[in-house]
Protein backbone atom coordinates (compact mmCIF):
# COMPACT_ATOMS: atom_id res chain seq x y z
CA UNK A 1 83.64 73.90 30.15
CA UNK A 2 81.97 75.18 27.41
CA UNK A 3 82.22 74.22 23.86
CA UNK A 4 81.18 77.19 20.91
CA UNK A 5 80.87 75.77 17.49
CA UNK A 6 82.60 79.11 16.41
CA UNK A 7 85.34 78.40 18.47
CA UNK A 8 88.92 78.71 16.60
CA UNK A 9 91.71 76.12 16.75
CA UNK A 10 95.07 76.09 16.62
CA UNK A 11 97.63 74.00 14.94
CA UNK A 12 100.65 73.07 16.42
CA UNK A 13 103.29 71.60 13.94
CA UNK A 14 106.59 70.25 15.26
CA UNK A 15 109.43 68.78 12.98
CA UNK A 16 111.48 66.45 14.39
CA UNK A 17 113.48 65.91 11.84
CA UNK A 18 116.68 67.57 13.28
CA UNK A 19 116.28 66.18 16.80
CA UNK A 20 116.21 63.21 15.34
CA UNK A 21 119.51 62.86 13.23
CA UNK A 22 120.93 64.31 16.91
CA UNK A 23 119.30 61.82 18.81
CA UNK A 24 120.68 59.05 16.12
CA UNK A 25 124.17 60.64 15.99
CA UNK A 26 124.30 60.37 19.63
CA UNK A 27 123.61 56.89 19.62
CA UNK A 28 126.16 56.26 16.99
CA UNK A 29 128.87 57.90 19.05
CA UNK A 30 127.61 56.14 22.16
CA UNK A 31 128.47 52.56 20.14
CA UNK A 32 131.87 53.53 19.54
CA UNK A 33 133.44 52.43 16.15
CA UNK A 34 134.09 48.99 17.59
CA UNK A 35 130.72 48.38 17.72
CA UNK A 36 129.93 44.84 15.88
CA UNK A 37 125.84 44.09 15.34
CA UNK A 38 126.65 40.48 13.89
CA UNK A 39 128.67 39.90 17.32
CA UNK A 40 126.06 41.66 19.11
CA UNK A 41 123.22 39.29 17.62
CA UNK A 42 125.21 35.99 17.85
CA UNK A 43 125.69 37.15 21.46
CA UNK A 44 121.87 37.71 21.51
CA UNK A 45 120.87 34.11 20.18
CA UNK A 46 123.26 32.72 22.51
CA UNK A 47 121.60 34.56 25.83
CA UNK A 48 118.11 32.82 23.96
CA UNK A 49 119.53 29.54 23.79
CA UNK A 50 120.70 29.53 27.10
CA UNK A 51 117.95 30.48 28.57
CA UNK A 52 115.50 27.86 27.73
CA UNK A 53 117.87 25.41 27.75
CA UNK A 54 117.30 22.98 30.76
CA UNK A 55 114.16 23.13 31.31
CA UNK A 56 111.83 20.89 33.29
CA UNK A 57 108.69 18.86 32.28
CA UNK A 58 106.79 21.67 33.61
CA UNK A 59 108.88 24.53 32.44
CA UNK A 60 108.79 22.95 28.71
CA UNK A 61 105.03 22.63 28.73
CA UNK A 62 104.35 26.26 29.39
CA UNK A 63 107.46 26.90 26.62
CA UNK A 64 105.47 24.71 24.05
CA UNK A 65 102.43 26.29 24.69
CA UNK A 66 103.87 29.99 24.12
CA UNK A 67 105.68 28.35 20.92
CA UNK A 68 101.94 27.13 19.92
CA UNK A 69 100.53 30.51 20.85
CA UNK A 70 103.13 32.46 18.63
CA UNK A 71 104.28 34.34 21.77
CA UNK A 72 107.89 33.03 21.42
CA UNK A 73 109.78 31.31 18.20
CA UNK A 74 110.80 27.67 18.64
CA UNK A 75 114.27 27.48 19.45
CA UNK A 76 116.51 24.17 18.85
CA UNK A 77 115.93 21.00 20.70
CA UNK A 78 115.61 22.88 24.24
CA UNK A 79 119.33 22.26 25.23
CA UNK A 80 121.94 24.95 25.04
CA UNK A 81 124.80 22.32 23.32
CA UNK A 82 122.72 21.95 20.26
């Protein structure tokens, strides 16, 4: 492949800006109107809490050490009733 310093290039230039309000309208009408985020996040925390709840010695050391690490967020005592 050869390379000439008087070589021209082109420039491509794409706006996205319509397929984007599509793309977001589509998600929109893919939620439906009964779409709640609040609901949708308590739900979230819930799944969270739940699943490092329980967990053994082992289990909670590596949990601690991604806590330490800043890989996960510290979440309540480790026990999904609290």
């Amino acid at each position: 492949m050869s390379h000439h310093s008087n070589s021209a290039h082109a420039v491509f230039e794409f706006d996205l800006t319509t397929d984007e309000t599509r793309r977001r309208a589509a998600v929109m009408a893919a939620l439906g109107a009964n779409w709640d985020p609040p609901a949708v996040m308590r739900g979230e925390e819930a799944a969270y809490d739940l699943l490092y709840s329980g967990l053994d010695e082992r289990q909670q050391e590596a949990y601690d050490m991604l806590v330490a690490a800043g890989v996960l967020p510290r979440r309540g005592q480790g026990h999904a009733a609290d």
